[in-house]
C-alpha atoms as a PDB file:
ATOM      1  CA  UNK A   1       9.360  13.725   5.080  1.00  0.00           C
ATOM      2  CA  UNK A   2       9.588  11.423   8.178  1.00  0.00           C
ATOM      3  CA  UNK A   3       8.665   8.070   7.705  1.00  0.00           C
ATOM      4  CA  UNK A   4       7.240   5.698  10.010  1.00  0.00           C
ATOM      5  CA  UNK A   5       7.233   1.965   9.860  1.00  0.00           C
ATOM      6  CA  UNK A   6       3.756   1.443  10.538  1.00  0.00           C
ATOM      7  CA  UNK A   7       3.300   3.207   7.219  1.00  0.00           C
ATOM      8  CA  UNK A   8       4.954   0.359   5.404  1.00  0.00           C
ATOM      9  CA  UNK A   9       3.378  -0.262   2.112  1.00  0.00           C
ATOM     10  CA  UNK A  10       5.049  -3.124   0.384  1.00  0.00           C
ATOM     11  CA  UNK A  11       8.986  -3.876   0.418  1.00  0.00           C
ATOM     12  CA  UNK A  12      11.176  -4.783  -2.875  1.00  0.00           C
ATOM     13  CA  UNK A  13      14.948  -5.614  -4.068  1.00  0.00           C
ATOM     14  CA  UNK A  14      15.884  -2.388  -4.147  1.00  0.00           C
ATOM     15  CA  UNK A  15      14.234  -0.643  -1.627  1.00  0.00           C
ATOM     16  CA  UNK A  16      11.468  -0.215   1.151  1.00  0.00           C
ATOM     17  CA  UNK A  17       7.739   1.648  -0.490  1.00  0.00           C
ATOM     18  CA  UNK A  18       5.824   3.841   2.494  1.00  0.00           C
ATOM     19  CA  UNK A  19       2.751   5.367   1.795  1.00  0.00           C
ATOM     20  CA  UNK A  20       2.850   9.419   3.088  1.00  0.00           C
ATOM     21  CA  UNK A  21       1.256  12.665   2.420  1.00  0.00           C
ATOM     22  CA  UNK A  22       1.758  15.737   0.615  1.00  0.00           C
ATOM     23  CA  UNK A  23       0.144  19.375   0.382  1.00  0.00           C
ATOM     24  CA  UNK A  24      -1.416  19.588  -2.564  1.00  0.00           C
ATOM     25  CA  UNK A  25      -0.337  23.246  -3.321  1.00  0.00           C
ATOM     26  CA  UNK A  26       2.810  23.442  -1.883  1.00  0.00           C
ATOM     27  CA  UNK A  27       4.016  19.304  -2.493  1.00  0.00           C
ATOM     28  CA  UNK A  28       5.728  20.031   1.445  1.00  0.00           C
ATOM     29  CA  UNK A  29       5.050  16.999   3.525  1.00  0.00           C
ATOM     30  CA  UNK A  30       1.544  16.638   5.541  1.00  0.00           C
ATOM     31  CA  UNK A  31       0.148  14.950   8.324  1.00  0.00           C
ATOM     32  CA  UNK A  32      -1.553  11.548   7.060  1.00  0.00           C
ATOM     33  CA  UNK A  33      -4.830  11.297   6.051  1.00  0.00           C
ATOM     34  CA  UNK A  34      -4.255  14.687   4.470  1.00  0.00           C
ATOM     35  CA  UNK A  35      -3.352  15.984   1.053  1.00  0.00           C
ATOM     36  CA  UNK A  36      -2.252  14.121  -1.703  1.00  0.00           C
ATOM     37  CA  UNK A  37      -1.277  10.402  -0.605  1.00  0.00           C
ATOM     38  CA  UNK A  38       1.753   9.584  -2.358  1.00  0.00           C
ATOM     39  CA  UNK A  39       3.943   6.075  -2.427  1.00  0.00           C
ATOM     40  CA  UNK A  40       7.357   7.008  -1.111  1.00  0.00           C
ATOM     41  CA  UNK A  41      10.388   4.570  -2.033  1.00  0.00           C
ATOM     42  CA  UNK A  42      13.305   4.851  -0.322  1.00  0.00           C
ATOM     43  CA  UNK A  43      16.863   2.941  -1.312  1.00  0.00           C
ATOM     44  CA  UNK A  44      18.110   1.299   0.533  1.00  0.00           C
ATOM     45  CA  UNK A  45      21.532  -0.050  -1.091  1.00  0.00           C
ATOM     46  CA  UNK A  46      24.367   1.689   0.104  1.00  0.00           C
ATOM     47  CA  UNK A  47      27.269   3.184  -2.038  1.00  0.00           C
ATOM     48  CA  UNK A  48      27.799   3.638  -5.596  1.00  0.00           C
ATOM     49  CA  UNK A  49      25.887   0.631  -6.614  1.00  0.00           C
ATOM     50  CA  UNK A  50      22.563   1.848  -4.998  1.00  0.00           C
ATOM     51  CA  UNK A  51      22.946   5.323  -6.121  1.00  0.00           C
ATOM     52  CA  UNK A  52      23.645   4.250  -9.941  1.00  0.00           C
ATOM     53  CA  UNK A  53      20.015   1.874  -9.597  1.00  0.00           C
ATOM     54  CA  UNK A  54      18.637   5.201  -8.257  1.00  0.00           C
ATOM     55  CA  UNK A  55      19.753   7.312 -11.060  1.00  0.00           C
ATOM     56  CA  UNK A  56      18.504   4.916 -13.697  1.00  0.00           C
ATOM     57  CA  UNK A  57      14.929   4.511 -12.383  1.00  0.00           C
ATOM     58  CA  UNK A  58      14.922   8.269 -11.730  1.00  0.00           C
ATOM     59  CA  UNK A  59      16.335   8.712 -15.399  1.00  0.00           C
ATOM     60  CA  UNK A  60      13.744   6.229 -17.126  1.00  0.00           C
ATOM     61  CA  UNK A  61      10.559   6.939 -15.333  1.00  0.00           C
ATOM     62  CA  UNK A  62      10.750  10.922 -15.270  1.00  0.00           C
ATOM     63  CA  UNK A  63      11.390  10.321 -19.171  1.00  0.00           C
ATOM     64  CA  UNK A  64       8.458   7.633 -19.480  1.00  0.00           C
ATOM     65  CA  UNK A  65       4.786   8.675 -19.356  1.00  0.00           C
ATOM     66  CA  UNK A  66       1.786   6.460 -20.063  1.00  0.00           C
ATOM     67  CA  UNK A  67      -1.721   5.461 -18.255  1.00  0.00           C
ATOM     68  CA  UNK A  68      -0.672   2.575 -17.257  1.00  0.00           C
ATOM     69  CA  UNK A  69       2.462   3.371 -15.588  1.00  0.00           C
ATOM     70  CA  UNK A  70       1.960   4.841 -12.363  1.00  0.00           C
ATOM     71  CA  UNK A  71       3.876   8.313 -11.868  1.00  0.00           C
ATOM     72  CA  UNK A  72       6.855   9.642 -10.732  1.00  0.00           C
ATOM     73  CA  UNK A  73       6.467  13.344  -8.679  1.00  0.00           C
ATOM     74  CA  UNK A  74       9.704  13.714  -7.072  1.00  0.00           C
ATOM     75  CA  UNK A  75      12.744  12.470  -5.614  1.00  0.00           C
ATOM     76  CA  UNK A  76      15.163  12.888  -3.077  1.00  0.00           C
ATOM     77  CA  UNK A  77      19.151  13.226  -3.353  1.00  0.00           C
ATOM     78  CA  UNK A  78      20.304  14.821   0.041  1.00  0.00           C
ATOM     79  CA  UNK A  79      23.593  12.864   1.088  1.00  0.00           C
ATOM     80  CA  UNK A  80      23.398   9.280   1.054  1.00  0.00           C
ATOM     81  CA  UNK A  81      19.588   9.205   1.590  1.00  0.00           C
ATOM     82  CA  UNK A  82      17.947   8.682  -1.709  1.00  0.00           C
ATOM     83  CA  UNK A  83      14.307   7.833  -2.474  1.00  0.00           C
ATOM     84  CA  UNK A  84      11.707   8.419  -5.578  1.00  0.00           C
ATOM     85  CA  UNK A  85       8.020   9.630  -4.868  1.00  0.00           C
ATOM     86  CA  UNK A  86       5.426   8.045  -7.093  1.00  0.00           C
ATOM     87  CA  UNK A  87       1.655   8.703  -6.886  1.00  0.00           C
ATOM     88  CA  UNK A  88      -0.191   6.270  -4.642  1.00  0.00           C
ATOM     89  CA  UNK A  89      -2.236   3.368  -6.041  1.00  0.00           C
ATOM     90  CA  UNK A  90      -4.339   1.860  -3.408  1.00  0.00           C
ATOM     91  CA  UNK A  91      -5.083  -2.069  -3.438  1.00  0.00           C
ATOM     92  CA  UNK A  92      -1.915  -3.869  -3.150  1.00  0.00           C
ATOM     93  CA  UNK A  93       0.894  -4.158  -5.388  1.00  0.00           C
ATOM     94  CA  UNK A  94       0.405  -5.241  -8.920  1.00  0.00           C
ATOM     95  CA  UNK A  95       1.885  -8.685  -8.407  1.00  0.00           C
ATOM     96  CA  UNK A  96      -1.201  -9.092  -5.780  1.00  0.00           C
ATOM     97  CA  UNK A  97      -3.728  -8.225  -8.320  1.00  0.00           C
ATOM     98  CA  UNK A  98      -2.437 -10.040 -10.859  1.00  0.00           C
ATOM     99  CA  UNK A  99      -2.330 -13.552  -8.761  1.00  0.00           C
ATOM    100  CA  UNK A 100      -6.076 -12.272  -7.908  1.00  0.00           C
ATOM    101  CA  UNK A 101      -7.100 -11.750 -11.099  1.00  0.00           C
ATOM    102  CA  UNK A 102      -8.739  -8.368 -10.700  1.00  0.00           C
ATOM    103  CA  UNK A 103      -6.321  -6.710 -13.524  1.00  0.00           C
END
């Protein structure tokens, strides 16, 4: 999946978010706008350090599964590169909606 900076969605401790597209059928990437829109976050700490926070949010959310908690479709492990995809929830981050009060 190529990501592009101007699809920035919101940035964290551990790594950058980027909203992005995939088929529906086939889950390959797609051009924006169509498929599935997805919330891709990619690591960015280096070394064993980044890869063990990796591994442990990969090993608790594929394991965790409730309404609430938004879900996680893939991942990515190829080298050093290593990000998680999670389904896309439009409207800002949940710190923003809390602070506006519309959860």
């Amino acid at each position: 999946m190529i990501i592009l900076y101007k699809n920035l969605a919101g940035q964290g401790g551990c790594g950058d978010v980027y909203k992005g597209w995939i088929d529906y059928r086939t889950k390959d990437s797609a051009k924006p706008g169509h498929g599935l829109t997805v919330a891709v976050k990619r690591i960015k700490k280096e070394g064993v350090q980044g890869i063990d926070e990796w591994r442990n949010e990969l090993k608790i959310l594929s394991s965790f599964k409730h309404p609430n908690v938004v879900k996680l479709l893939g991942y990515c492990a190829e080298g050093m590169h290593r990000m998680l995809v999670f389904e896309f929830i439009p409207n800002g981050s949940l710190e923003e909606n809390l602070s506006r009060g519309t959860i």
